[in-house]
Protein backbone atom coordinates (compact mmCIF):
# COMPACT_ATOMS: atom_id res chain seq x y z
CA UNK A 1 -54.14 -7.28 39.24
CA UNK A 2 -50.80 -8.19 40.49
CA UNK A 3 -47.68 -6.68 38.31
CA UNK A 4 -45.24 -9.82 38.04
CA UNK A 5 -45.86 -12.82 38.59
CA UNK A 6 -45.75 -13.82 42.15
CA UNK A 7 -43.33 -16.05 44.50
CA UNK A 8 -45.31 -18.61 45.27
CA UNK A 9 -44.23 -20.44 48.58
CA UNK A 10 -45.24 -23.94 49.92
CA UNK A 11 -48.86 -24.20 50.92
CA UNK A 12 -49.55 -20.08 49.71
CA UNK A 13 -52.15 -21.56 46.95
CA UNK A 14 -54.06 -23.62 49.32
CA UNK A 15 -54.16 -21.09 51.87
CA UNK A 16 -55.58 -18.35 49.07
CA UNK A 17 -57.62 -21.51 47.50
CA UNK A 18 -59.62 -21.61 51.04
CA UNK A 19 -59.69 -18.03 51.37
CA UNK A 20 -62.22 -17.60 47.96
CA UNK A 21 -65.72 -17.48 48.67
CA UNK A 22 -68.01 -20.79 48.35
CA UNK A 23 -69.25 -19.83 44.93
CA UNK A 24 -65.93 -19.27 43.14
CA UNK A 25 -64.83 -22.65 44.96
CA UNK A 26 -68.19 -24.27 43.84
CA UNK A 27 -67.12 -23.78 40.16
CA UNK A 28 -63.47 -25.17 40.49
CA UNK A 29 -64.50 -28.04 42.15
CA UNK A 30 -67.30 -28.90 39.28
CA UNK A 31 -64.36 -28.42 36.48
CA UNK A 32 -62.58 -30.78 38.47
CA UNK A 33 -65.86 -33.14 38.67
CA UNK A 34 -65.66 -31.97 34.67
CA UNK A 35 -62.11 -33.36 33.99
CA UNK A 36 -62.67 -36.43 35.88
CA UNK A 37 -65.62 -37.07 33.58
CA UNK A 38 -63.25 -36.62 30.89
CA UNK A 39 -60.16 -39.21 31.54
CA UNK A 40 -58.13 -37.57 34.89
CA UNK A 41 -58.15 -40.23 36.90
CA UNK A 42 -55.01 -39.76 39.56
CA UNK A 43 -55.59 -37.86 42.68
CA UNK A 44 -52.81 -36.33 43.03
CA UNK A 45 -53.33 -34.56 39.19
CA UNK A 46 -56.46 -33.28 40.38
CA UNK A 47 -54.16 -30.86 42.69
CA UNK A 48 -51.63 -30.54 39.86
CA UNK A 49 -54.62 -28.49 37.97
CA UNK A 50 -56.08 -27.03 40.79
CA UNK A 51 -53.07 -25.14 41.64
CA UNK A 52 -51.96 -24.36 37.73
CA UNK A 53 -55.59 -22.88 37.49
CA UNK A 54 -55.58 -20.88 40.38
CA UNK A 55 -51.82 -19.16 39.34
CA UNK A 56 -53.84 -17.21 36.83
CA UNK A 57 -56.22 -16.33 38.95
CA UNK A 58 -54.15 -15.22 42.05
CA UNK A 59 -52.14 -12.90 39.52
CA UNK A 60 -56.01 -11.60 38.06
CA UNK A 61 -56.95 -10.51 41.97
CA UNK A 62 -60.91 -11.33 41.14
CA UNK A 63 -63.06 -14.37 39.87
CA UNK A 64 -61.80 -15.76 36.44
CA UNK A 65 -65.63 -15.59 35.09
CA UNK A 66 -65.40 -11.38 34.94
CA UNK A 67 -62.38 -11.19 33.39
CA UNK A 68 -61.54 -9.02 30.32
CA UNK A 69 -59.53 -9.76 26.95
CA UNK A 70 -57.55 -7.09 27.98
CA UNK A 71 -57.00 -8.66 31.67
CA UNK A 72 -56.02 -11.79 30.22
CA UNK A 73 -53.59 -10.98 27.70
CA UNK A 74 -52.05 -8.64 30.97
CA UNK A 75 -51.85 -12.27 32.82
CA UNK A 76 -50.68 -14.38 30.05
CA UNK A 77 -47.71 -11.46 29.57
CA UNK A 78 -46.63 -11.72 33.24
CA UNK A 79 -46.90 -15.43 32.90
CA UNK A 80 -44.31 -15.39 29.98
CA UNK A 81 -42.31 -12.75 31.39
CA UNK A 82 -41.49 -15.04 34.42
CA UNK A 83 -38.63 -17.07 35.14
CA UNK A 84 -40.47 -20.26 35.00
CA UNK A 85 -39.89 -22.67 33.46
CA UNK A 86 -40.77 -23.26 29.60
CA UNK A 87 -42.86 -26.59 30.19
CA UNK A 88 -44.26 -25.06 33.23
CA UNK A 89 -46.00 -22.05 31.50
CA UNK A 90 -46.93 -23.79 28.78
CA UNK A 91 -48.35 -25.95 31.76
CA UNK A 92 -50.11 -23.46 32.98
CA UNK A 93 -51.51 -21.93 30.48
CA UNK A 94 -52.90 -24.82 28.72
CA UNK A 95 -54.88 -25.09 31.83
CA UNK A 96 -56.18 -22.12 32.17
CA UNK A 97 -57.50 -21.77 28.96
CA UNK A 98 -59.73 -25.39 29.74
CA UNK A 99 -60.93 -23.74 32.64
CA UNK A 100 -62.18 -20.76 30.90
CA UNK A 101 -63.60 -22.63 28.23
CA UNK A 102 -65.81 -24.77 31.18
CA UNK A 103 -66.32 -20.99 33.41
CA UNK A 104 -67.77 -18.81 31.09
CA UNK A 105 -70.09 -19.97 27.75
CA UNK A 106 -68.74 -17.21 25.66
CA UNK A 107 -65.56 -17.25 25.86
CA UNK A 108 -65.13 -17.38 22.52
CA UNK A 109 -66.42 -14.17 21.47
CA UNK A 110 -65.16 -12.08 24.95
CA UNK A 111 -61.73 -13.54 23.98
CA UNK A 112 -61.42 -13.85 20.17
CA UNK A 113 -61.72 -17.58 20.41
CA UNK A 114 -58.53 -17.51 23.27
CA UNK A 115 -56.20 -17.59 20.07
CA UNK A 116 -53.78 -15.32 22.37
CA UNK A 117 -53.10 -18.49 24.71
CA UNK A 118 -50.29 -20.24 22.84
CA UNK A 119 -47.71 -22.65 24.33
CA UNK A 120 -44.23 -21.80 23.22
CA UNK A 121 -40.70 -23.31 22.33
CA UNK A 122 -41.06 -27.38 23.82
CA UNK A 123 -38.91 -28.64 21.79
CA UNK A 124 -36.36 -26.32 21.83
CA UNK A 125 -36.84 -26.08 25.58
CA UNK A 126 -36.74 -29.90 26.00
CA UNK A 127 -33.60 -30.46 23.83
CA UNK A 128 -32.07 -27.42 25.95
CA UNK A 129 -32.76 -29.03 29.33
CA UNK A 130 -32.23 -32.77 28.22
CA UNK A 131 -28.88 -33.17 26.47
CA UNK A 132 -25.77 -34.76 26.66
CA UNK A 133 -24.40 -32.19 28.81
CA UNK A 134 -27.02 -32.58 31.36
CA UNK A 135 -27.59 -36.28 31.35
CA UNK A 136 -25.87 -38.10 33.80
CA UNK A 137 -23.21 -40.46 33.67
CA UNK A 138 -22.18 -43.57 35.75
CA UNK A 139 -19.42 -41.95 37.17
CA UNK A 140 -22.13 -38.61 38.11
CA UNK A 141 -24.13 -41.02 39.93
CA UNK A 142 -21.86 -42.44 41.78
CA UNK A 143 -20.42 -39.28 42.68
CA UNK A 144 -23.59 -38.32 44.00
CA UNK A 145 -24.81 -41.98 45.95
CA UNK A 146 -20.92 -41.56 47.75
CA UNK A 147 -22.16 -37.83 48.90
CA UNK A 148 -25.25 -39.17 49.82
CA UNK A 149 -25.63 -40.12 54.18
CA UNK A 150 -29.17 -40.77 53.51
CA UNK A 151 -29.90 -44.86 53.42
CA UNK A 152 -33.66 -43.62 52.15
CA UNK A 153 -32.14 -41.11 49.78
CA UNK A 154 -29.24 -43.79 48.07
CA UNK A 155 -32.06 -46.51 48.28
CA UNK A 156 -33.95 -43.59 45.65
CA UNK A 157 -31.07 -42.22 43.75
CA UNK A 158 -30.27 -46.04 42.77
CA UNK A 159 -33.65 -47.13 42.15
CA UNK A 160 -34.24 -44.53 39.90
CA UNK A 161 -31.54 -44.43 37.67
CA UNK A 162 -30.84 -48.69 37.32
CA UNK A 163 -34.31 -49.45 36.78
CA UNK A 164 -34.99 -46.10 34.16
CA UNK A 165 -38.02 -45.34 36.33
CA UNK A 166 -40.00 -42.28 36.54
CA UNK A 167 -40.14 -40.21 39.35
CA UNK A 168 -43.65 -40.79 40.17
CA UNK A 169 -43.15 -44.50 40.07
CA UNK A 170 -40.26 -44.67 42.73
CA UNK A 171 -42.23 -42.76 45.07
CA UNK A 172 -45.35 -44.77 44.34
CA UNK A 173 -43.79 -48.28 44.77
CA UNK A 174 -44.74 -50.23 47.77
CA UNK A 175 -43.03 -52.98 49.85
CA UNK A 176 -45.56 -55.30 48.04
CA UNK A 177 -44.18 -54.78 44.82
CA UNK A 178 -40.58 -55.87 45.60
CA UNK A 179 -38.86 -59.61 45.49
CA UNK A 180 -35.82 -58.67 47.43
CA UNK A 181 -33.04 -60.88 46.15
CA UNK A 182 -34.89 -63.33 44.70
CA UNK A 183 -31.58 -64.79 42.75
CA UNK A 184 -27.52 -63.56 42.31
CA UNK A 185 -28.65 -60.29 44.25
CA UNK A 186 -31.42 -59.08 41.60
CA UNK A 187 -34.60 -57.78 42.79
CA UNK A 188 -37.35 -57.73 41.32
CA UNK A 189 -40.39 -54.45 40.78
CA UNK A 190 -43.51 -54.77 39.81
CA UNK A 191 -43.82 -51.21 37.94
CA UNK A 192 -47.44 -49.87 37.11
CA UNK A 193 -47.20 -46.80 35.08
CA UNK A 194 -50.19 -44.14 35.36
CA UNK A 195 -48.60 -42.50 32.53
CA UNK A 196 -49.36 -46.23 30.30
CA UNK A 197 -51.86 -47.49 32.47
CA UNK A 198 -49.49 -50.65 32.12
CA UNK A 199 -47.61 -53.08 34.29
CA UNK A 200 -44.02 -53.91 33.69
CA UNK A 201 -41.28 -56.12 35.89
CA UNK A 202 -37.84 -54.06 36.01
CA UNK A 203 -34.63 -55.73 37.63
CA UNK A 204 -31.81 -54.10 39.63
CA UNK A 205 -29.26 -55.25 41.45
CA UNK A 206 -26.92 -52.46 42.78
CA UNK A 207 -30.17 -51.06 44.43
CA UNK A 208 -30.55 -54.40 45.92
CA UNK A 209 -27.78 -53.70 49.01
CA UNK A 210 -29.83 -50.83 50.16
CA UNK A 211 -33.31 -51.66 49.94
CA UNK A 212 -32.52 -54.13 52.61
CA UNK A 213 -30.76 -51.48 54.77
CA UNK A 214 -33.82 -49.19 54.44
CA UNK A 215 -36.30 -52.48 54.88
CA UNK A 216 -34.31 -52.88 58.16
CA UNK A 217 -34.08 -49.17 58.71
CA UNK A 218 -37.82 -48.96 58.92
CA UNK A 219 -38.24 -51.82 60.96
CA UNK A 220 -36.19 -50.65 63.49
CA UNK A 221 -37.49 -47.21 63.56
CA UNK A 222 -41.18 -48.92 63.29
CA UNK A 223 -42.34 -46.63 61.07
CA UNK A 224 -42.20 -49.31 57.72
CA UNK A 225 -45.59 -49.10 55.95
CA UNK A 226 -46.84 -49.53 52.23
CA UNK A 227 -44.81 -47.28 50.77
CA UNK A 228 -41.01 -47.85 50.64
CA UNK A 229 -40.78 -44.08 50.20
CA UNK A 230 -43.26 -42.47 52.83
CA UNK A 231 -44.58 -39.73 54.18
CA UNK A 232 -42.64 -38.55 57.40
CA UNK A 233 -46.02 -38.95 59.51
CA UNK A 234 -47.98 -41.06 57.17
CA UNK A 235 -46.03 -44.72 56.33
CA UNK A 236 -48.61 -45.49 53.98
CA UNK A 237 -48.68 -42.34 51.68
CA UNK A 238 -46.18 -41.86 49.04
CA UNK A 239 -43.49 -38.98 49.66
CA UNK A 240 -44.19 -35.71 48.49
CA UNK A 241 -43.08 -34.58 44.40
CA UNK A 242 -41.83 -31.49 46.62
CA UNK A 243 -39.34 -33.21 48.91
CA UNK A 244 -37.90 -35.42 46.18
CA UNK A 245 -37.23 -32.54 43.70
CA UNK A 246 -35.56 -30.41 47.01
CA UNK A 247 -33.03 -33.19 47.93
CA UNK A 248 -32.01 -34.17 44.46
CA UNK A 249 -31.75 -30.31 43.13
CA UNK A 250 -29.19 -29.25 46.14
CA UNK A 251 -27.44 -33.19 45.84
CA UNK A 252 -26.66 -32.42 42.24
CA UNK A 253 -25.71 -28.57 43.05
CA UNK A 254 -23.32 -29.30 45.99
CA UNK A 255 -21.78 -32.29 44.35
CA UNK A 256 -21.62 -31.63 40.93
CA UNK A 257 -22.34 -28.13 40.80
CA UNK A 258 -25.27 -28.13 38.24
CA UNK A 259 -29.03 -28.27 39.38
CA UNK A 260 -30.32 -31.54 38.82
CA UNK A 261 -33.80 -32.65 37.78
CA UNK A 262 -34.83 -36.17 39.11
CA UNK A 263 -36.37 -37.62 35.60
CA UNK A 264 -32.77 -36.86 33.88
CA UNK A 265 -31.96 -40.13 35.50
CA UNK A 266 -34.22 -41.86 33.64
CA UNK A 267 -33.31 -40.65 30.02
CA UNK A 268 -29.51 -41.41 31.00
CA UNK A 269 -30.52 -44.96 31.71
CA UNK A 270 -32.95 -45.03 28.72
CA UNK A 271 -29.96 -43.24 26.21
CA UNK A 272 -27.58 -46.14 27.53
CA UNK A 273 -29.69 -48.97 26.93
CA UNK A 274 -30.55 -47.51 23.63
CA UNK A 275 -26.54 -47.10 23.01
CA UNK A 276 -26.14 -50.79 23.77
CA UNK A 277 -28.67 -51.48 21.35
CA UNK A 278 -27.40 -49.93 18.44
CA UNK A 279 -23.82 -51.50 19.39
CA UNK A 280 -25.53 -54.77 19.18
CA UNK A 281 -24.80 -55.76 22.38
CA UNK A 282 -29.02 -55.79 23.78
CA UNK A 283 -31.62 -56.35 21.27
CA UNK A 284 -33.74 -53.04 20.75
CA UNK A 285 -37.06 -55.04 22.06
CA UNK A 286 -35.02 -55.31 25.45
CA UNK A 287 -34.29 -51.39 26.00
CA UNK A 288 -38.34 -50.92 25.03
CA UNK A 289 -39.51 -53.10 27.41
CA UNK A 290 -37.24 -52.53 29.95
CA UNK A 291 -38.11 -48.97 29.52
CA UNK A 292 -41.83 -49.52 29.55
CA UNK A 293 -42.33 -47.79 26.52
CA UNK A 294 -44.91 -48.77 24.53
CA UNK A 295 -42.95 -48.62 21.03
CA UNK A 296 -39.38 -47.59 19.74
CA UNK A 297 -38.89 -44.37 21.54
CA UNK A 298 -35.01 -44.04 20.45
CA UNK A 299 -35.32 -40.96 18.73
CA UNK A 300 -36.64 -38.98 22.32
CA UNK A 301 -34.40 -40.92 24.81
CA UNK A 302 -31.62 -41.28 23.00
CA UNK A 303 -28.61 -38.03 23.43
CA UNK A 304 -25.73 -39.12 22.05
CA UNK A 305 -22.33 -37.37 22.83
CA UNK A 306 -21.00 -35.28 19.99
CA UNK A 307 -17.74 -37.34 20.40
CA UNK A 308 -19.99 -40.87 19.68
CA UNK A 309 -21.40 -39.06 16.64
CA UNK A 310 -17.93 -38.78 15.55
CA UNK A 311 -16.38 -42.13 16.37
CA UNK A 312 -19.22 -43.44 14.57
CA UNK A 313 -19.19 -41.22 11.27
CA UNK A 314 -15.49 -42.05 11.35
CA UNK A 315 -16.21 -46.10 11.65
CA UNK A 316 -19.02 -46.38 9.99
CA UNK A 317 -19.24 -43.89 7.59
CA UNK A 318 -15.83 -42.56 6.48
CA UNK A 319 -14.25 -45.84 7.30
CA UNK A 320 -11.25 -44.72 8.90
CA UNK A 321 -9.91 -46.31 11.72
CA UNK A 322 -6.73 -46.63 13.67
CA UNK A 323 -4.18 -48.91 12.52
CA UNK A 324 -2.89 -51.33 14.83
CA UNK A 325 1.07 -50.73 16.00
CA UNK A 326 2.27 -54.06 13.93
CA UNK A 327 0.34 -53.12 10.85
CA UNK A 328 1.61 -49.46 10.71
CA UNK A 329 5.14 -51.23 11.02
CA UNK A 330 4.51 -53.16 7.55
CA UNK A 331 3.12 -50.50 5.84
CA UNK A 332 5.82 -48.10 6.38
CA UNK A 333 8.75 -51.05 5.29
CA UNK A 334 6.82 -51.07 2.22
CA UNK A 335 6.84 -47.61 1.73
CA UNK A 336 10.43 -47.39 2.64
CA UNK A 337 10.89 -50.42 -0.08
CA UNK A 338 8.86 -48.43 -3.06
CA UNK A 339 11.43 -45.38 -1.78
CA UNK A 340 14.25 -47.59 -2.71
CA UNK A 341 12.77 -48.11 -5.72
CA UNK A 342 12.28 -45.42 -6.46
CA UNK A 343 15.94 -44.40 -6.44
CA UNK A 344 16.66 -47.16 -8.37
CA UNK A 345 14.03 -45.59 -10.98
CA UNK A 346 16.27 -42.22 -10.48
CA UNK A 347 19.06 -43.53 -11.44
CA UNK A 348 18.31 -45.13 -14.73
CA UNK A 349 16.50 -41.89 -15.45
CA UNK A 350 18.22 -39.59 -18.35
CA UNK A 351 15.76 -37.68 -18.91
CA UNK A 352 11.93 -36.64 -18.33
CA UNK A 353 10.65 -39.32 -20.82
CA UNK A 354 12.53 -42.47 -19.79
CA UNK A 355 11.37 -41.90 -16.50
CA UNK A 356 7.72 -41.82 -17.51
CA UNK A 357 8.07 -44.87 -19.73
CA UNK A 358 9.68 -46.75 -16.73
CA UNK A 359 6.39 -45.75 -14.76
CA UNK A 360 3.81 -46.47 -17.06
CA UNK A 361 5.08 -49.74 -17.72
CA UNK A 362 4.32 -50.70 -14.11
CA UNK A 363 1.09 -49.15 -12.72
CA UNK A 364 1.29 -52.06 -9.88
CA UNK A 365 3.88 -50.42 -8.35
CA UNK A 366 1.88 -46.69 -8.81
CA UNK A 367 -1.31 -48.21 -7.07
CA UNK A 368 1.22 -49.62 -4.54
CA UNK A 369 2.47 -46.14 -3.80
CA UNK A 370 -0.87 -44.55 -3.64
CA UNK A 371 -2.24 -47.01 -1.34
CA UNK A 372 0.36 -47.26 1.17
CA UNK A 373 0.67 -43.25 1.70
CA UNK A 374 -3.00 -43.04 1.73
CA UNK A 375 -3.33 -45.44 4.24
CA UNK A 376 -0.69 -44.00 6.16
CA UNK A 377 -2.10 -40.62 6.05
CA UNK A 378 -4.77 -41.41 8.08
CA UNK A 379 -2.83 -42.01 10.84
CA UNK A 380 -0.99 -39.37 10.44
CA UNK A 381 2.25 -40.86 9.04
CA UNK A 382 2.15 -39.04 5.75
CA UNK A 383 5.68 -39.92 3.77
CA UNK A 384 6.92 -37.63 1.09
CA UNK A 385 8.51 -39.17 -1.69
């Protein structure tokens, strides 16, 4: 059994996939038979748990199916001991732990019912990685489309982040599913989501410019097939998960000197539509359905600044707002009137008493006072009298 957990480079799982013997394989490929059975129907998932299966196993150094409890809490410690990442371990070991419950028929007595395999910290971890400080802005993304030579690459940043589409769904989309200005420079996607198993039609219009440079790009270059975003030597295969996450991770660290992550465009589109919507200025229904989510998913998309929060508690809440210049100007004449009055008052004082019976007998001019220097004070023009 290996010590750490391993650096795994491009392709090593596949080439120590093919190097197990036919029976081991046999049994993989029947829990992958098994899951199909059970609801996975995309291809390219049935790789996705392949390879988080056979992790474990290439850090265990023999077949799964003779394991000991002891071996697999040693795996599931170098598994949280390494620097992946939080969703990706849980990931993995979620799993793992289906695949031993297929492998071996008592695993629940050779493991004490696998209550060691527990997934750890998501939200914390998502609300870490997906904030307001690592959502991007208009002004990030257009930082990072003017750094960007690539046509393909600008035609993908912009797709991504005006339509609010997942990752998977911009690599997926085909020539097919786009009306290329159809009217005022929108164009329109036909979106199917294998995460819904819906359709949706999304409209953008900045990406519009460069999905006809990149039509033309292709045409030129003859290599245009189904897929606007291909395979280098296969036009009708969608691009690799691999080579999008590359280019947008060193885009976002050489322009804006933070690691990026490709689906934080999509919750900084979904957080602004979901901002317009509370403002009033979109209907709620329009952010869900532009969104293609299936119900009000506000609470989970939307990251509000801290500086919002506050402009809002202050508006909202608290009421206080900034005066406008002319108003400020009339409140502090009247204040600068009651003063005057106030002297007047001082004057005709002779002693402590007369000057609280000339007060009481005008609590108009007391609320007067009180409501002017409060009013005041908020803007920070506080008057002593």
């Amino acid at each position: 059994m290996l010590n750490e957990y391993p650096s795994l480079e491009k392709g090593k799982i596949t080439e120590f996939y093919e190097g197990l013997k036919p029976k081991e394989k046999e049994l993989i490929e029947n829990y992958l038979v098994y899951r199909q059975a059970r609801g996975l129907k995309d291809k390219s998932m049935f790789k996705n748990v392949r390879r988080m299966i056979l992790q474990p196993r290439y850090i265990l150094q023999h077949p799964v199916t003779s394991m000991t409890l002891e071996e697999l809490r040693k795996v599931l410690s170098i598994i949280n001991n390494s620097k992946l990442a939080t969703h990706y371990k849980n990931n993995v070991k979620a799993n793992f732990k289906n695949f031993i419950k297929y492998a071996i028929p008592d695993w629940s007595i050779r493991f004490s019912n696998l209550e060691d395999i527990k997934t750890n910290g998501v939200n914390k971890h998502n609300e870490e990685r997906i904030n307001h400080n690592t959502l991007f802005t208009k002004e990030d993304v257009d930082k990072l489309l003017k750094a960007e030579l690539s046509i393909k690459w600008r035609t993908f940043l912009l797709l991504q982040y005006e339509g609010g589409l997942r990752t998977i769904e911009v690599r997926s989309l085909k020539w097919n599913d786009c009306k290329i200005d159809i009217e005022d420079g929108l164009t329109e996607l036909n979106i199917f989501s294998s995460k819904t198993k819906k359709s949706r039609v999304v409209y953008v219009k900045e990406a519009t410019h460069y999905l006809k440079l990149l039509r033309t790009e292709q045409e030129n270059n003859k290599d245009k097939g189904l897929c606007i975003f291909h395979m280098r030597s296969k036009p009708d295969l969608p691009i690799a998960k691999y080579s999008v996450n590359e280019w947008f991770r060193k885009l976002c660290k050489n322009v804006l000197g933070r690691e990026g992550w490709n689906y934080l465009l999509r919750h900084s589109r979904a957080t602004e539509l979901y901002k317009l919507a509370e403002e009033n200025k979109i209907s709620k229904d329009t952010a869900i359905k532009f969104m293609g989510h299936s119900d009000d998913m506000s609470k989970i998309y939307n990251h509000p600044n801290p500086s919002d929060v506050k402009k809002m508690l202050r508006e909202q809440v608290y009421n206080i707002e900034d005066l406008p210049e002319e108003e400020k100007h009339e409140l502090e004449q009247e204040v600068e009137t009651l003063k005057e009055r106030m002297k007047e008052l001082e004057k005709k004082r002779e002693s402590s008493d007369e000057l609280i019976n000339e007060l009481t007998g005008n609590p108009e001019t007391l609320k007067m006072i009180a409501q002017a220097i409060a009013r005041l004070g908020l803007v920070g023009k506080v008057q002593r009298l």
